[in-house]
C-alpha atoms as a PDB file:
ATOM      1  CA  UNK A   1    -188.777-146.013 -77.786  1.00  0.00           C
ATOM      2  CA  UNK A   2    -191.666-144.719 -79.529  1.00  0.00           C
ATOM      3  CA  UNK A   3    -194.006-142.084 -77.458  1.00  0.00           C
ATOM      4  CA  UNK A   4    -197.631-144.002 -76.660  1.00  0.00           C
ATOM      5  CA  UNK A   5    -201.077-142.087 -76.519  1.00  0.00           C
ATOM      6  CA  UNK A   6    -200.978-140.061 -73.224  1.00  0.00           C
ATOM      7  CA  UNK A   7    -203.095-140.758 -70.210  1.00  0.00           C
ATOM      8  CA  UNK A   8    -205.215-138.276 -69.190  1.00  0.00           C
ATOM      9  CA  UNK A   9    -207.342-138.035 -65.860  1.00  0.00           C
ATOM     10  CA  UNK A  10    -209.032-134.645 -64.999  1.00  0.00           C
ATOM     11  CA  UNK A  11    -210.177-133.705 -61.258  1.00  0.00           C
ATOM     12  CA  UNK A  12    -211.653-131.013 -59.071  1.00  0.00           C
ATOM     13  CA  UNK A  13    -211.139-131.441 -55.621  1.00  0.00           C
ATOM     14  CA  UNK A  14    -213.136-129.259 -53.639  1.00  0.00           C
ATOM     15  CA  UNK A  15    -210.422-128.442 -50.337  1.00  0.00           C
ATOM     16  CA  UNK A  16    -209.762-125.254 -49.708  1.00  0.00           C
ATOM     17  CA  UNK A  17    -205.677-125.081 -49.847  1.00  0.00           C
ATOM     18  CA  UNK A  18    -204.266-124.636 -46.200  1.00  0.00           C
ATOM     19  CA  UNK A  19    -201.020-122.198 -45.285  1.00  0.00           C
ATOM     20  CA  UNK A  20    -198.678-124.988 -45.249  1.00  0.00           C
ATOM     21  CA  UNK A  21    -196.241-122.258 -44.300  1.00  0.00           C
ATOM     22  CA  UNK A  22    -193.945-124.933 -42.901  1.00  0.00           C
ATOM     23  CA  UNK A  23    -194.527-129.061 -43.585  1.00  0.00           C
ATOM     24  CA  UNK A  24    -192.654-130.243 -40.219  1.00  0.00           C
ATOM     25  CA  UNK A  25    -191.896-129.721 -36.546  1.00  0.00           C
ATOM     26  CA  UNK A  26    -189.191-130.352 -34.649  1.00  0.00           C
ATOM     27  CA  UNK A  27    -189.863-133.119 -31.866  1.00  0.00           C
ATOM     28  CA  UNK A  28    -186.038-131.958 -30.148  1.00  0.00           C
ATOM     29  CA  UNK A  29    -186.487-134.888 -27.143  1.00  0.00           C
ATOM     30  CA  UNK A  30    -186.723-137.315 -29.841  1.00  0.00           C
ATOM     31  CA  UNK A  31    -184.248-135.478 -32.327  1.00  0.00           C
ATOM     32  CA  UNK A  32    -186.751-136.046 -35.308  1.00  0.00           C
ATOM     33  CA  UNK A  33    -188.975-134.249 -37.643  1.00  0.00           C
ATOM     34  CA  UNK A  34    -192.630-135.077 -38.052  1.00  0.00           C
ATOM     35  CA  UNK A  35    -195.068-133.991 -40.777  1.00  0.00           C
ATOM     36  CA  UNK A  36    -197.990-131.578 -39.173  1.00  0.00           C
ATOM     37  CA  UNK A  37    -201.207-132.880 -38.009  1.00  0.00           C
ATOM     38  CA  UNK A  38    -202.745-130.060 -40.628  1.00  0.00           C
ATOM     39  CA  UNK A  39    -200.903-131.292 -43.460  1.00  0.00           C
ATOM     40  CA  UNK A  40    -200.933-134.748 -42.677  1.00  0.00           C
ATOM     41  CA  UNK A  41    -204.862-134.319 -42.472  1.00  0.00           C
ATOM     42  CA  UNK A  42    -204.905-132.377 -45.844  1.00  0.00           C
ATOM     43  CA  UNK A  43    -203.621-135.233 -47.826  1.00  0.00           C
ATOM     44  CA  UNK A  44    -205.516-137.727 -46.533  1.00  0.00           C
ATOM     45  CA  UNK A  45    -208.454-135.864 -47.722  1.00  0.00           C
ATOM     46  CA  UNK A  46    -207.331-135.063 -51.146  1.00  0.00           C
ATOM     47  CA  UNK A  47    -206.487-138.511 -51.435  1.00  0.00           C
ATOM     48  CA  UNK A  48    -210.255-139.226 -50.685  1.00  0.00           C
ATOM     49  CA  UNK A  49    -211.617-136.728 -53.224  1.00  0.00           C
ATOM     50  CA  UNK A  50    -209.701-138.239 -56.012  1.00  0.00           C
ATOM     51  CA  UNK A  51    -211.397-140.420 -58.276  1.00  0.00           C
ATOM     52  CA  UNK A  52    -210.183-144.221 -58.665  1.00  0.00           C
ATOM     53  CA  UNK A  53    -208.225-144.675 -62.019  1.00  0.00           C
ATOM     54  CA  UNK A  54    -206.034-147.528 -63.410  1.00  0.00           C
ATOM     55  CA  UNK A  55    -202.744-146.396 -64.576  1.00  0.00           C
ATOM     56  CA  UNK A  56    -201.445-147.671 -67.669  1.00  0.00           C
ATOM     57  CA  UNK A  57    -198.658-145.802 -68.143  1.00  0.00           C
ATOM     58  CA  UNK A  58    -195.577-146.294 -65.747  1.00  0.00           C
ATOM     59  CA  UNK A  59    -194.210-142.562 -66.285  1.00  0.00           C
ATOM     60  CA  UNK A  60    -192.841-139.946 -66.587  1.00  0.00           C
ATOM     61  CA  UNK A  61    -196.011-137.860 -65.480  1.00  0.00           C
ATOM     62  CA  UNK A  62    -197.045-134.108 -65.780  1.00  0.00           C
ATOM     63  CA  UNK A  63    -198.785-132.339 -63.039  1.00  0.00           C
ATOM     64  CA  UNK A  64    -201.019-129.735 -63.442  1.00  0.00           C
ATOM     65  CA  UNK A  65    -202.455-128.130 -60.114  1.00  0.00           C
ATOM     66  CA  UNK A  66    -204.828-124.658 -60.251  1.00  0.00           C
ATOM     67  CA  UNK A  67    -205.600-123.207 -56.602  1.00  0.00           C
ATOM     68  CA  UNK A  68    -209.283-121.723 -56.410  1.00  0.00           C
ATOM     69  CA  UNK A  69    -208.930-119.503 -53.695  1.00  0.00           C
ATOM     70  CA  UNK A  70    -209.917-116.318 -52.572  1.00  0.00           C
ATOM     71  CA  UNK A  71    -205.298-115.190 -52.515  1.00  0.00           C
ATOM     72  CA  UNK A  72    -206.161-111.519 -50.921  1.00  0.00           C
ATOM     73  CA  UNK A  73    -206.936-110.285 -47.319  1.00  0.00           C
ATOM     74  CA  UNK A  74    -209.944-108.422 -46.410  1.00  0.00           C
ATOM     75  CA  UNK A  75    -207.427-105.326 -46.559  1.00  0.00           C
ATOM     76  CA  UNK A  76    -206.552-106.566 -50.205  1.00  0.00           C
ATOM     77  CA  UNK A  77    -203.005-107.807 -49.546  1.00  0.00           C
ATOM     78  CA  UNK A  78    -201.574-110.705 -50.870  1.00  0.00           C
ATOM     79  CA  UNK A  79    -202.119-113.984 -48.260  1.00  0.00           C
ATOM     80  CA  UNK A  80    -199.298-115.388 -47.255  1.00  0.00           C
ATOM     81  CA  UNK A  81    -199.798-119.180 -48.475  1.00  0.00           C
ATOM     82  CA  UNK A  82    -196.606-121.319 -49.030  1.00  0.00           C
ATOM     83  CA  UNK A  83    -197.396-122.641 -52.397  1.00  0.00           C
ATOM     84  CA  UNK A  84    -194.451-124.931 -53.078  1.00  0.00           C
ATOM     85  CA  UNK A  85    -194.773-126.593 -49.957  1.00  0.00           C
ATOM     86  CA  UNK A  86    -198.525-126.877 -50.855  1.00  0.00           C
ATOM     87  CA  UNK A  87    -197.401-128.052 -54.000  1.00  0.00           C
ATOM     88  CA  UNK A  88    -194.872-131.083 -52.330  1.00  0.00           C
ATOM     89  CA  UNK A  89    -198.042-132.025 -50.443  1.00  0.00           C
ATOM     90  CA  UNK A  90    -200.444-132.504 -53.598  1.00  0.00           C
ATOM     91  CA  UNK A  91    -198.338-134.231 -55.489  1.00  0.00           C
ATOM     92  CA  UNK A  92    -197.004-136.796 -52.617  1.00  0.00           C
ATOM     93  CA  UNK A  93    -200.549-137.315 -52.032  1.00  0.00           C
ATOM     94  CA  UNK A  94    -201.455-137.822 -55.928  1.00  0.00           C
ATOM     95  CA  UNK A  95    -198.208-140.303 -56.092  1.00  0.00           C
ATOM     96  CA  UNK A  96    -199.418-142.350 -53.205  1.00  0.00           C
ATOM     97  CA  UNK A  97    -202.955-142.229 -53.857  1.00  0.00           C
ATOM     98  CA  UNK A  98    -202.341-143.701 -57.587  1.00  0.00           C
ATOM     99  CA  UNK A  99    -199.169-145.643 -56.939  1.00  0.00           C
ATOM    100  CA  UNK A 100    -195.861-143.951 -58.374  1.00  0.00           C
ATOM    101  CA  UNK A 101    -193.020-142.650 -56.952  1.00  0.00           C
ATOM    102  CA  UNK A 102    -192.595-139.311 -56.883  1.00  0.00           C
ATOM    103  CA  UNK A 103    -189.654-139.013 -58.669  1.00  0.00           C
ATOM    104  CA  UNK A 104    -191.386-139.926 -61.511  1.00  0.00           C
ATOM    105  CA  UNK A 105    -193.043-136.359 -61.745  1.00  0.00           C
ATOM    106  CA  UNK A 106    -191.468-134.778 -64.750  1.00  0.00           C
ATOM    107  CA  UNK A 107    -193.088-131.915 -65.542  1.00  0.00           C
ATOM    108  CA  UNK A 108    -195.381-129.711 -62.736  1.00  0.00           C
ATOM    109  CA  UNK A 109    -197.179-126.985 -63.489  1.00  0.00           C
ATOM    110  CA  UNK A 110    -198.827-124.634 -60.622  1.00  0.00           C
ATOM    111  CA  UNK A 111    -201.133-121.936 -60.715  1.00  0.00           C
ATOM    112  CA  UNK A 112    -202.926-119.690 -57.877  1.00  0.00           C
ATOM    113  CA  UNK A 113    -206.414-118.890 -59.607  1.00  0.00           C
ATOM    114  CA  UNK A 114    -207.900-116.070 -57.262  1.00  0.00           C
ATOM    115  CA  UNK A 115    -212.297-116.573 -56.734  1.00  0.00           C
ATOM    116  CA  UNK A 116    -214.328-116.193 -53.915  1.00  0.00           C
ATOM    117  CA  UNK A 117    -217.260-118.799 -55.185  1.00  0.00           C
ATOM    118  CA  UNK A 118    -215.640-121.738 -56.171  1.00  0.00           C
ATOM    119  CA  UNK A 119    -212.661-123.108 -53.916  1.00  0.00           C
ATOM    120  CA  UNK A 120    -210.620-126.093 -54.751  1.00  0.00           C
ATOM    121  CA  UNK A 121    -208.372-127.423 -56.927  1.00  0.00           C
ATOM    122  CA  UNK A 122    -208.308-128.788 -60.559  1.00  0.00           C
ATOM    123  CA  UNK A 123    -205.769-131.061 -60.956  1.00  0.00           C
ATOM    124  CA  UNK A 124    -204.680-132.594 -64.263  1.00  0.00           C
ATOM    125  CA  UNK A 125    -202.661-135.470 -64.689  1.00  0.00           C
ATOM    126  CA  UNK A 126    -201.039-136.837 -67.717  1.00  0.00           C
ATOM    127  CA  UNK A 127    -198.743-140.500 -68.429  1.00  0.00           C
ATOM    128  CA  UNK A 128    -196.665-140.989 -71.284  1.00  0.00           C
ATOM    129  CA  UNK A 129    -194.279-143.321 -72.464  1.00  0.00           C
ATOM    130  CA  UNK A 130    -191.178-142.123 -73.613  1.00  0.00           C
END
């Protein structure tokens, strides 16, 4: 198959990125794992902040994320954010807001962008047929 023109949609989502140091807990009387209220709550609003677009392509996709975030302590050392769980979050959140499955996600590319003034995250995303 011949590659088509890729589909491009370009967002900033203005969340601050949470810790997501761990995704799940342990409910042990139940023998189950449940997503955390925190992240839950996190996706549902980045799912809000992204725009409404029609996707013409049915994959494979490429992911770009860049975390705006202040990345240092007040004592200057590195803070301890989880990124690829961070990452697992954004793009299940992406794949349900627009309608794919995951698994489609080819390509991902992640960056930590340290600022102080302008929090968020730009998010790229790009569809292709291949």
């Amino acid at each position: 198959m011949g590659a088509e023109a890729a589909q491009v949609l370009t967002a900033w989502v203005p969340l601050e990125a949470p810790s997501m140091n761990s995704l799940l807990y342990v409910i042990w009387s139940q023998k189950r794992m449940e997503t955390k209220p925190e992240v839950r709550m996190f996706r549902s609003q980045l799912k809000s902040y992204l725009p409404k677009w029609c996707l013409a392509s049915t994959g494979p996709y490429t992911l770009t994320f860049d975390f705006h975030d202040n990345w240092y302590t007040k004592a200057g050392f590195p803070k301890r954010k989880d990124v690829p769980n961070l990452l697992k979050s954004c793009i299940d959140a992406v794949a349900e807001r627009y309608g794919f499955d995951d698994s489609l996600v080819w390509d991902v590319t992640c960056r930590k962008i340290h600022c102080t003034d302008k929090v968020g995250i730009a998010l790229t995303i790009k569809g292709a047929e291949y």
